[in-house]
C-alpha atoms as a PDB file:
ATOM      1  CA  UNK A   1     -12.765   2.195 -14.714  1.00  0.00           C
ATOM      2  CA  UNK A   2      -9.132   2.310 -12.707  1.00  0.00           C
ATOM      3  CA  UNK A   3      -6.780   0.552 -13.120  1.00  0.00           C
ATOM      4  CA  UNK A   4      -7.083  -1.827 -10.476  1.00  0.00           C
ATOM      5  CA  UNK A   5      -4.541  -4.663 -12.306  1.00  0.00           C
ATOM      6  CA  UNK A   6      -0.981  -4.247 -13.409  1.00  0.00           C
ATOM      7  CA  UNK A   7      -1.458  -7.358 -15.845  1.00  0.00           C
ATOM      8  CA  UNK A   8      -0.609  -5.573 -18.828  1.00  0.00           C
ATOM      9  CA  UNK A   9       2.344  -4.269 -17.344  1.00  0.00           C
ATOM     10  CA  UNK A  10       3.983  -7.166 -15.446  1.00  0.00           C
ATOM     11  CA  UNK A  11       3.481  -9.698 -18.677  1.00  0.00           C
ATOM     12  CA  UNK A  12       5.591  -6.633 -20.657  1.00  0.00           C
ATOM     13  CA  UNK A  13       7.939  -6.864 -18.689  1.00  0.00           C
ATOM     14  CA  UNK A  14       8.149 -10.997 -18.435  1.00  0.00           C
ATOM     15  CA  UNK A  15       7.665 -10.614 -21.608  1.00  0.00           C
ATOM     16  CA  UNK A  16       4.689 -12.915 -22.120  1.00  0.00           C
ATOM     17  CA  UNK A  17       1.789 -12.362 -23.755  1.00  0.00           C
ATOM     18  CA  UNK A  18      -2.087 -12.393 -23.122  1.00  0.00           C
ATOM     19  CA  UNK A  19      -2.429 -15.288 -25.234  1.00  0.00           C
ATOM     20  CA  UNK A  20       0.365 -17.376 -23.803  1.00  0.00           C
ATOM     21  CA  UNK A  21      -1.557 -16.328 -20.649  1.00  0.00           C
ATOM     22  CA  UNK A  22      -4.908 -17.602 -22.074  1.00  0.00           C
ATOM     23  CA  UNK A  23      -3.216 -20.882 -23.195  1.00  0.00           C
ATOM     24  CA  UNK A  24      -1.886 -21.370 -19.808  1.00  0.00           C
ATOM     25  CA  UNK A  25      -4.992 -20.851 -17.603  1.00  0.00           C
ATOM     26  CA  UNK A  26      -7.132 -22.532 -20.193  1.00  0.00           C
ATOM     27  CA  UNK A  27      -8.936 -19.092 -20.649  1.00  0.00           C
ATOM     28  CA  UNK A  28     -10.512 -17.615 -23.634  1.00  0.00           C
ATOM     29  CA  UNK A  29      -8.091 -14.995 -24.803  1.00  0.00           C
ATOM     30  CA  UNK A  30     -10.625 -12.329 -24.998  1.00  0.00           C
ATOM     31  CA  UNK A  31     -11.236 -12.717 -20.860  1.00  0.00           C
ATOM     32  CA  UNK A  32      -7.957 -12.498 -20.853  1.00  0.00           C
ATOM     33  CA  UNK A  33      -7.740  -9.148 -22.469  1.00  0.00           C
ATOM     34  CA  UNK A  34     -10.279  -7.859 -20.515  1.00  0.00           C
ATOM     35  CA  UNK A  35      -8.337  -8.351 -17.341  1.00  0.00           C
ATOM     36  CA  UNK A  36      -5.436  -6.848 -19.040  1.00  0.00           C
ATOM     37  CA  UNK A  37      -7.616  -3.493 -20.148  1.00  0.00           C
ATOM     38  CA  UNK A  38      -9.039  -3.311 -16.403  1.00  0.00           C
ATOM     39  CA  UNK A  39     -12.778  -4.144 -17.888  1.00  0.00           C
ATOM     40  CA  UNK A  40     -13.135  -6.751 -15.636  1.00  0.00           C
ATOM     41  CA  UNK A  41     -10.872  -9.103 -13.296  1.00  0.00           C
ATOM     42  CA  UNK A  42      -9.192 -12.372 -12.321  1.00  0.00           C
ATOM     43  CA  UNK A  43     -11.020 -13.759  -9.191  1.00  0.00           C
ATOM     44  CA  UNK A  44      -8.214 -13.981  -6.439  1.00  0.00           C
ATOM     45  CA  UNK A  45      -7.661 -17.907  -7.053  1.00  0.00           C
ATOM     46  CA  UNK A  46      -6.669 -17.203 -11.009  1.00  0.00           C
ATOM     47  CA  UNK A  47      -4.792 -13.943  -9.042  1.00  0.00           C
ATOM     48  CA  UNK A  48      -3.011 -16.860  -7.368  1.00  0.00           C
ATOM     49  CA  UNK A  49      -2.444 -18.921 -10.282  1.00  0.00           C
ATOM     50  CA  UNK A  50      -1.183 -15.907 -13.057  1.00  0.00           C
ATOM     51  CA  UNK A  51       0.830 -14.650  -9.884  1.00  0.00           C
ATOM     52  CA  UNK A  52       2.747 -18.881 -10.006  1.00  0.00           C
ATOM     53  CA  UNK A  53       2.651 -18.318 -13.637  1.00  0.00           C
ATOM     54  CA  UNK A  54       4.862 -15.363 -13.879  1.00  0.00           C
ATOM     55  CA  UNK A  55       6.959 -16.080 -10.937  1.00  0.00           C
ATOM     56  CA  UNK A  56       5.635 -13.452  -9.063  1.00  0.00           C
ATOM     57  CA  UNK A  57       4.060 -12.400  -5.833  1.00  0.00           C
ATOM     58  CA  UNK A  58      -0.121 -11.698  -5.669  1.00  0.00           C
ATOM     59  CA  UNK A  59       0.690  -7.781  -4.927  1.00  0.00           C
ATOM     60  CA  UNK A  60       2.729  -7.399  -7.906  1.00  0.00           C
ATOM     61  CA  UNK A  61      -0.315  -7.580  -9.768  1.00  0.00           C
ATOM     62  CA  UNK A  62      -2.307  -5.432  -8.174  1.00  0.00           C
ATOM     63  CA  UNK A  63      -1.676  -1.534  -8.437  1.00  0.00           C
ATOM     64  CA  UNK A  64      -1.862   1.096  -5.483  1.00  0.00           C
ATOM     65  CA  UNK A  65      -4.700   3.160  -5.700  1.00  0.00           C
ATOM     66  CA  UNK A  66      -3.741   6.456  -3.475  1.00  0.00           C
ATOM     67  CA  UNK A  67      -7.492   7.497  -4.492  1.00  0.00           C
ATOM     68  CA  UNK A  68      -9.125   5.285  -3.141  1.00  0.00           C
ATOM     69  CA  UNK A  69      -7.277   3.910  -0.224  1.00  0.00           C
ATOM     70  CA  UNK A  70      -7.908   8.026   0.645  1.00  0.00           C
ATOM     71  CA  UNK A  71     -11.383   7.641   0.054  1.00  0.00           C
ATOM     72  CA  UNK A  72     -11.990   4.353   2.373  1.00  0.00           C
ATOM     73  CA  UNK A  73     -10.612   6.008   4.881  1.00  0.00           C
ATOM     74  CA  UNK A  74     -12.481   9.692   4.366  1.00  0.00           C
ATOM     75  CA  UNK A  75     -16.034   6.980   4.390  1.00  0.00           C
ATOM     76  CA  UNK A  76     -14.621   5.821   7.276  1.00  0.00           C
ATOM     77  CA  UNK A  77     -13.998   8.439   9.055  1.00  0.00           C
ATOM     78  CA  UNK A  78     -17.046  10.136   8.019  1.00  0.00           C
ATOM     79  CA  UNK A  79     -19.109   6.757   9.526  1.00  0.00           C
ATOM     80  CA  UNK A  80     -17.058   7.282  12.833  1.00  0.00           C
ATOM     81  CA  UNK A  81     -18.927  10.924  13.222  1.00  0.00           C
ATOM     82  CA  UNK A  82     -21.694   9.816  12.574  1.00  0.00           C
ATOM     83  CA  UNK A  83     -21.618   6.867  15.181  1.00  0.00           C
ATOM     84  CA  UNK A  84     -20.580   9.331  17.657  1.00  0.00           C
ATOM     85  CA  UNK A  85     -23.228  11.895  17.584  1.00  0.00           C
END
């Protein structure tokens, strides 16, 4: 799965942990280290809420994915064609 969180990362470098995290959202710290291992993720309201937390913007915790902005727009392209023939 990508990486599509920098969780793990920006509580480093606050240097918080998962479980203060957990504590603070009133989450269970496993779902908590699931977000932080990319195997799942925060909806965009807890987003909002870690983002408060940490004293951080939204985007901080979300990484750039080169890949797959690339790909979007290759789909997209590709549908454009398509539409056009």
């Amino acid at each position: 799965m990508a990486n599509i969180n920098r969780l793990k990362v920006v509580l480093a470098e606050k240097r918080k942990t998962s479980k203060w995290l957990a504590s603070e959202l009133k989450k269970d710290p496993a779902t908590v280290s699931k977000w932080c291992t990319n195997t799942s993720q925060p909806d965009l309201h807890t987003l909002t809420k870690i983002a408060f937390l940490l004293g951080i913007e939204v985007r901080e915790l979300i990484n750039k994915n080169q890949d797959i902005y690339d790909c979007l727009l290759y789909t997209s392209d590709a549908a454009d064609d398509l539409t056009r023939v």
